[in-house]
Protein backbone atom coordinates (compact mmCIF):
# COMPACT_ATOMS: atom_id res chain seq x y z
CA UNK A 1 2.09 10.34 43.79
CA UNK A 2 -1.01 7.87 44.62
CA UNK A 3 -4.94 8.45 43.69
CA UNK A 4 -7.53 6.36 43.13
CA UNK A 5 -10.33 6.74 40.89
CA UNK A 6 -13.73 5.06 41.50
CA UNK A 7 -14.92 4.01 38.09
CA UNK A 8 -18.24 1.74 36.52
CA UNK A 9 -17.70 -1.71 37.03
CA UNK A 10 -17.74 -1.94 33.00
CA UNK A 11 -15.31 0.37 32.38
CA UNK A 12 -13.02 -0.40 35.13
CA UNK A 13 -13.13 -3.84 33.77
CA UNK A 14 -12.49 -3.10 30.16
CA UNK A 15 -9.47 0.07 30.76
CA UNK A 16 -7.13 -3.05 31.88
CA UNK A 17 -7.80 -4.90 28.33
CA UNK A 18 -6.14 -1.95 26.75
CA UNK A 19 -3.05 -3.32 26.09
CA UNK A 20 -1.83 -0.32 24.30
CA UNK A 21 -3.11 2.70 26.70
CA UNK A 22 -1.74 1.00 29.83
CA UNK A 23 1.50 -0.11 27.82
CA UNK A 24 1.86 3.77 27.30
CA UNK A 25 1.61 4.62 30.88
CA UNK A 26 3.74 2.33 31.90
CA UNK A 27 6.21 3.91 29.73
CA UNK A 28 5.45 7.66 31.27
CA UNK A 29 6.35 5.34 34.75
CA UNK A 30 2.60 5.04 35.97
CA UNK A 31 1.51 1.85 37.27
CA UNK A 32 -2.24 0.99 37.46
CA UNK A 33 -3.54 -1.38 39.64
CA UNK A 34 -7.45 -2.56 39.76
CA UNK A 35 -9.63 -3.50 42.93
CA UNK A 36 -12.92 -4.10 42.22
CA UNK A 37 -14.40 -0.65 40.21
CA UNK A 38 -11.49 1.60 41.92
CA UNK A 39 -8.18 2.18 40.01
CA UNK A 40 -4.83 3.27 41.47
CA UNK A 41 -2.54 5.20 39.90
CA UNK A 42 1.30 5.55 41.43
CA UNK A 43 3.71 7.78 39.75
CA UNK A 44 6.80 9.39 41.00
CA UNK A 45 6.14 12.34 38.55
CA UNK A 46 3.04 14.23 39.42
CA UNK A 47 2.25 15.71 36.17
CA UNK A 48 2.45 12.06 34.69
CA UNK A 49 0.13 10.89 37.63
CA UNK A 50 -2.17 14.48 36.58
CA UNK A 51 -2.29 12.86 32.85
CA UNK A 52 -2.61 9.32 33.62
CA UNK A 53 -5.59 10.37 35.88
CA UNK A 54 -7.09 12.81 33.40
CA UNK A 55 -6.98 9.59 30.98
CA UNK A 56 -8.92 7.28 33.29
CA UNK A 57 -11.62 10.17 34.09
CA UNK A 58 -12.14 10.85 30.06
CA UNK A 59 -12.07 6.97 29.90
CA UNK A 60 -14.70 6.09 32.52
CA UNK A 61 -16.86 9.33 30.68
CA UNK A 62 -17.24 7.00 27.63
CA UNK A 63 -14.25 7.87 25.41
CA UNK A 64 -12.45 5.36 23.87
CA UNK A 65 -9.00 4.47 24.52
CA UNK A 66 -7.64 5.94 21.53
CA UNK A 67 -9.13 9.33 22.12
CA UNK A 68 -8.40 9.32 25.96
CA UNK A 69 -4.64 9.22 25.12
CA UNK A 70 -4.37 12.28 23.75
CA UNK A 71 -4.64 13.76 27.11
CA UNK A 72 -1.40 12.32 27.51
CA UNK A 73 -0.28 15.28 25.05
CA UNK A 74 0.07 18.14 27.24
CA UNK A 75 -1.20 20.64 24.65
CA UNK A 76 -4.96 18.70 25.40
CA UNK A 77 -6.83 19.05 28.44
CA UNK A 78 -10.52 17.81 29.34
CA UNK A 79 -13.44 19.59 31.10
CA UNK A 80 -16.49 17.62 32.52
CA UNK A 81 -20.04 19.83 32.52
CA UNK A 82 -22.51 18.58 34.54
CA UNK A 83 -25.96 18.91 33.62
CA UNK A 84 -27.81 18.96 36.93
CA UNK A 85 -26.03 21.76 37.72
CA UNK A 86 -28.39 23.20 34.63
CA UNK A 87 -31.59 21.59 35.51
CA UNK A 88 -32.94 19.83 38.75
CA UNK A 89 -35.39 17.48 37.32
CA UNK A 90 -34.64 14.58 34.87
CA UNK A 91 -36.94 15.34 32.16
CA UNK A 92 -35.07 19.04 32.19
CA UNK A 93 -31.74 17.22 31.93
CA UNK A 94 -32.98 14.57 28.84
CA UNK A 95 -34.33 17.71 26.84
CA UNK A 96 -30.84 19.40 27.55
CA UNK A 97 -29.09 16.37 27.20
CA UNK A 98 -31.24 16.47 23.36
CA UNK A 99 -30.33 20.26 22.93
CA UNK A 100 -26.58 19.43 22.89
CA UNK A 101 -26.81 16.74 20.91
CA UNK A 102 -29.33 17.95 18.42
CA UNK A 103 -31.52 16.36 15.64
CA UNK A 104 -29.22 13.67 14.67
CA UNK A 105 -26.31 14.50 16.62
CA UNK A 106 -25.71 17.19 14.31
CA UNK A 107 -25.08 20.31 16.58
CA UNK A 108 -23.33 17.97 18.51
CA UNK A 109 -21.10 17.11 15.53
CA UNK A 110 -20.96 21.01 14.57
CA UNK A 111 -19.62 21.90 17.66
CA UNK A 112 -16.55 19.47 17.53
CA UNK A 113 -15.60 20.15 14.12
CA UNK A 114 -15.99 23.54 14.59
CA UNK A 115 -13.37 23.54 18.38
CA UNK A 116 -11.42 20.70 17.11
CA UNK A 117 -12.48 18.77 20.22
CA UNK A 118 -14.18 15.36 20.93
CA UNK A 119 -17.86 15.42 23.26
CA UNK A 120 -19.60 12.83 24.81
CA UNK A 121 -23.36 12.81 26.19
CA UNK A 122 -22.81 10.85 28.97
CA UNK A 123 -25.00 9.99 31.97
CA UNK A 124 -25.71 13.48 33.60
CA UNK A 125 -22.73 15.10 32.10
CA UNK A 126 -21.18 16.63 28.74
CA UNK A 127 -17.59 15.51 28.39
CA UNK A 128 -14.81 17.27 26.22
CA UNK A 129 -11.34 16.49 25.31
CA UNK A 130 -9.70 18.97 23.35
CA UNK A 131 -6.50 21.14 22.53
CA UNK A 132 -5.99 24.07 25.22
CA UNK A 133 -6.60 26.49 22.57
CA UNK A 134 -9.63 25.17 21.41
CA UNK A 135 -11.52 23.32 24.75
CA UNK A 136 -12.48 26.77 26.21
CA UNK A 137 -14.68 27.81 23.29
CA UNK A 138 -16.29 24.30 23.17
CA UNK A 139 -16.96 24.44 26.79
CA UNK A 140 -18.22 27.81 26.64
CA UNK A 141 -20.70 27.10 23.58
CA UNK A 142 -22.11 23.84 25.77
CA UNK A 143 -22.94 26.09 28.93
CA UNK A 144 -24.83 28.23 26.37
CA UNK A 145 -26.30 25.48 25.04
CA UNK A 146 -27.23 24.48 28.68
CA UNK A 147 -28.51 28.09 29.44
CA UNK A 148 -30.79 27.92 26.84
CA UNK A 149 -29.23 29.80 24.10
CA UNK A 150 -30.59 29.38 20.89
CA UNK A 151 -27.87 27.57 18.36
CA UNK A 152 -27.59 29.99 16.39
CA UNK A 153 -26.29 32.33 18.97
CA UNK A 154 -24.01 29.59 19.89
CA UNK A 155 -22.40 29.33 16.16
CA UNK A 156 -21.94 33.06 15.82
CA UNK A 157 -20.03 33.05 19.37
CA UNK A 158 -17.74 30.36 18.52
CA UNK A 159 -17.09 31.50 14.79
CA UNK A 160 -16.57 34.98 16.22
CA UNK A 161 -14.32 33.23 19.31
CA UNK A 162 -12.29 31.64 16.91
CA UNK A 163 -11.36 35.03 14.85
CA UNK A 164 -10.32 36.50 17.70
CA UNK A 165 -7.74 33.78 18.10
CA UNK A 166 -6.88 33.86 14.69
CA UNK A 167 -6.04 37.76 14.74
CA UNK A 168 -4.34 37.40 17.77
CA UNK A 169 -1.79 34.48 16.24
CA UNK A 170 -3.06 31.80 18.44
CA UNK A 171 -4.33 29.72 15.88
């Protein structure tokens, strides 16, 4: 399996100085080569090729190395929201972008203690990496959060989400 992924010059640059991540691809038989800001990824397994990629796209979102490996666990996946899909203009999308984050990154910080995931405000998107279990609630509480629910609303739905798992043994 071959794809490429067309990242930021920076981070393209700076995902072949991990020593460590690309050591552990190599291991999971997925070689990386670099031309210019576009990676390539071969693999003769396709779900390794799936993880490597998913790695690479959670890289170039602005998560560290260490944090982009765990999608190299199956049991975490990541989702990628993008905020002008929520509002056209860009002062819209910086008071989102605000309304995620909150007043000193604390809802934010709520949110991925609460899931168990990791988020980044990044550019025009919301990036999560999380466990399968988990990433749907997160994902769900940042579209509702992008919809314009108030937070509240958005704790009570993921406290009451996360019952629901835990009475149904998936927790």
């Amino acid at each position: 399996m071959e794809q490429e992924i067309t990242m930021t010059d920076r981070r393209a640059a700076e995902i072949m100085s991990e020593k460590k991540l690309i050591g552990k691809l190599k291991e999971m038989g997925v070689n990386i080569e670099k031309d210019g800001n576009t990676i390539s990824l071969h693999s003769d397994s396709a779900f390794n090729g799936l993880l490597a990629k998913n790695v690479l796209i959670a890289f170039n979102r602005g998560f560290d190395a260490k944090t982009s490996a765990n999608l190299l666990d199956g049991n975490f996946d990541i989702a990628v929201i993008n905020i002008s899909d929520y509002a056209s203009s860009k002062k819209r999308q910086i008071e989102l972008k605000g309304r995620v984050i909150g007043n000193r990154g604390i809802i934010k910080t709520r949110i991925m203690k609460d899931t168990s995931c990791w988020i980044k405000v990044y550019g025009k998107t919301v990036s999560i990496i999380g466990p399968v279990e988990t990433i749907g609630i997160a994902v769900y509480a940042i579209e509702m959060i992008l919809n314009g629910a108030k937070h509240d609303s958005v704790f009570s739905m993921i406290n009451k989400m996360k019952l629901e798992m835990y009475i149904n043994g998936n927790s």
